[in-house]
Protein backbone atom coordinates (compact mmCIF):
# COMPACT_ATOMS: atom_id res chain seq x y z
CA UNK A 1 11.04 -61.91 3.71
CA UNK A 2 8.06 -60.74 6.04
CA UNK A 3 6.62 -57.50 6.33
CA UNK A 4 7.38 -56.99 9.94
CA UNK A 5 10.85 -57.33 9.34
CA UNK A 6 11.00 -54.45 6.76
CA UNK A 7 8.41 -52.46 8.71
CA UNK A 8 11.32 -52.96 11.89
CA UNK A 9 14.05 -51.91 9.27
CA UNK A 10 12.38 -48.74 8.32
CA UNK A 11 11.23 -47.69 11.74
CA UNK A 12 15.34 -48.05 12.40
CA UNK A 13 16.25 -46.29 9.58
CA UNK A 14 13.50 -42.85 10.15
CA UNK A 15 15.44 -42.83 13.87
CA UNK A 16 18.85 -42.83 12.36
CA UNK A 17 20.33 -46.02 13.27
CA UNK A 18 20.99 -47.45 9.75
CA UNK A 19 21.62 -46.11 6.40
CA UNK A 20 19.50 -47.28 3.00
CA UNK A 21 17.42 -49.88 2.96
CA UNK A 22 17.56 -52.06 0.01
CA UNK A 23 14.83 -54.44 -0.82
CA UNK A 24 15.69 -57.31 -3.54
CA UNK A 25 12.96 -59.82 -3.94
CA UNK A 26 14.01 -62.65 -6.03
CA UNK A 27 10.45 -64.15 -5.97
CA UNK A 28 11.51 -66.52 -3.44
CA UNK A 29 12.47 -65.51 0.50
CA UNK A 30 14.24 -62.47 -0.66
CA UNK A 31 16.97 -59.94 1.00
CA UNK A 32 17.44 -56.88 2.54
CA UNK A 33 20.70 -55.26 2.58
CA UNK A 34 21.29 -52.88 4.91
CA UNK A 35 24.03 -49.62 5.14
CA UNK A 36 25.54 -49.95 8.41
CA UNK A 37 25.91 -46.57 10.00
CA UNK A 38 27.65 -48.01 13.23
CA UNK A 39 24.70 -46.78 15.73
CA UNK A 40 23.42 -49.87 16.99
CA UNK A 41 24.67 -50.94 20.12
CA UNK A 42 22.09 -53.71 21.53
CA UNK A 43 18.98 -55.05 19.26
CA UNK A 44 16.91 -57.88 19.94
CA UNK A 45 14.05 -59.66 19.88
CA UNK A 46 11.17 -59.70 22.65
CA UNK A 47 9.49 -62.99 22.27
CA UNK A 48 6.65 -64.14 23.35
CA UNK A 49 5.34 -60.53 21.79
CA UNK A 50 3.66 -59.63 25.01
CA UNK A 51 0.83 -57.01 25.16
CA UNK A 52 1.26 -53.60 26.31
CA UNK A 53 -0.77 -51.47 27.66
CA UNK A 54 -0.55 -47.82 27.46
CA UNK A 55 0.08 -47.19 31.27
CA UNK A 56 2.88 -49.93 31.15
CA UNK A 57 4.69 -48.53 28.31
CA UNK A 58 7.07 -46.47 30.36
CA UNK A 59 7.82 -49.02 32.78
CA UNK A 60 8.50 -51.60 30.28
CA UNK A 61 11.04 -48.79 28.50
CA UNK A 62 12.85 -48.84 31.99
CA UNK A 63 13.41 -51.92 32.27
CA UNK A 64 14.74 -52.69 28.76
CA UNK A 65 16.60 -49.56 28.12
CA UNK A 66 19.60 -48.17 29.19
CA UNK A 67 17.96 -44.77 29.68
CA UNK A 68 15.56 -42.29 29.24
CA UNK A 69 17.02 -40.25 26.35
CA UNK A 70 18.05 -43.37 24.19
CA UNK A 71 16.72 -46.57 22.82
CA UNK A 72 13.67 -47.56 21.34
CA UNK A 73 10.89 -50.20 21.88
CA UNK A 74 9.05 -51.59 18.68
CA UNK A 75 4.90 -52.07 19.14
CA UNK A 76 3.23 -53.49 16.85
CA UNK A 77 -0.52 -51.58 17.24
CA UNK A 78 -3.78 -51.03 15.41
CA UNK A 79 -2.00 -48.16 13.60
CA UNK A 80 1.22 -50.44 12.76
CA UNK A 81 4.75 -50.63 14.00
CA UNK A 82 5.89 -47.86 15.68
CA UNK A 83 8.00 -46.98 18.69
CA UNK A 84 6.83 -46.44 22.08
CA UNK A 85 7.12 -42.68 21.77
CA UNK A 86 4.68 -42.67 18.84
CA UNK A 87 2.03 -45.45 20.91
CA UNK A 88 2.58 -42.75 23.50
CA UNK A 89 1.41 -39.96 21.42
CA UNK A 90 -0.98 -41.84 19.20
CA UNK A 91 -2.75 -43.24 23.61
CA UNK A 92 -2.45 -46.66 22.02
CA UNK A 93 -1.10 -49.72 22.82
CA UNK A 94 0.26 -53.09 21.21
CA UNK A 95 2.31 -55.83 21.47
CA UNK A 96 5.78 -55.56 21.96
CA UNK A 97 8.51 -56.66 19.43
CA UNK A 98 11.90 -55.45 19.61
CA UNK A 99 13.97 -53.26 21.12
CA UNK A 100 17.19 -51.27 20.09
CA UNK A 101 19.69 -48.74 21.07
């Protein structure tokens, strides 16, 4: 199971949008199960991960999400995965992998 998967899973879970986060590694692909908490309306996958710069952060968030107050876009940066909001405050930007709301 990679690392950017569970890194995407706990970024979720500090917002709110899923319950406990359990990690079973079986020494072989392993498996996450995850508590539903029925917040999740869209989530998917931006691929290629395109690079995004701090100045097109907030356009990018407009086009993907619904709006302003909700929603989240997942960078992966220097300083690791972590929504837009946090690129924003930590002036850094990434490549972009997912997006939920």
């Amino acid at each position: 199971n990679s690392k950017v998967v569970i890194k995407f899973l706990q970024v979720m879970q500090k917002h709110g949008y899923i319950g406990d986060l359990e990690i079973i590694d079986d020494h072989r692909a392993g498996k996450v199960v995850v508590d539903l908490v029925g917040r999740i309306n869209k989530c998917g996958v931006i691929s290629p991960r395109f690079d995004v710069c701090l100045g097109d952060i907030e356009q990018l968030a407009s086009n993907i999400l619904p709006s302003r107050q909700f929603g989240h876009l997942v960078l992966t940066t220097t300083y690791g995965i972590m929504t837009h909001e946090e690129a924003r405050r930590k002036h850094t930007g990434g490549k972009i992998l997912v997006f939920f709301f």
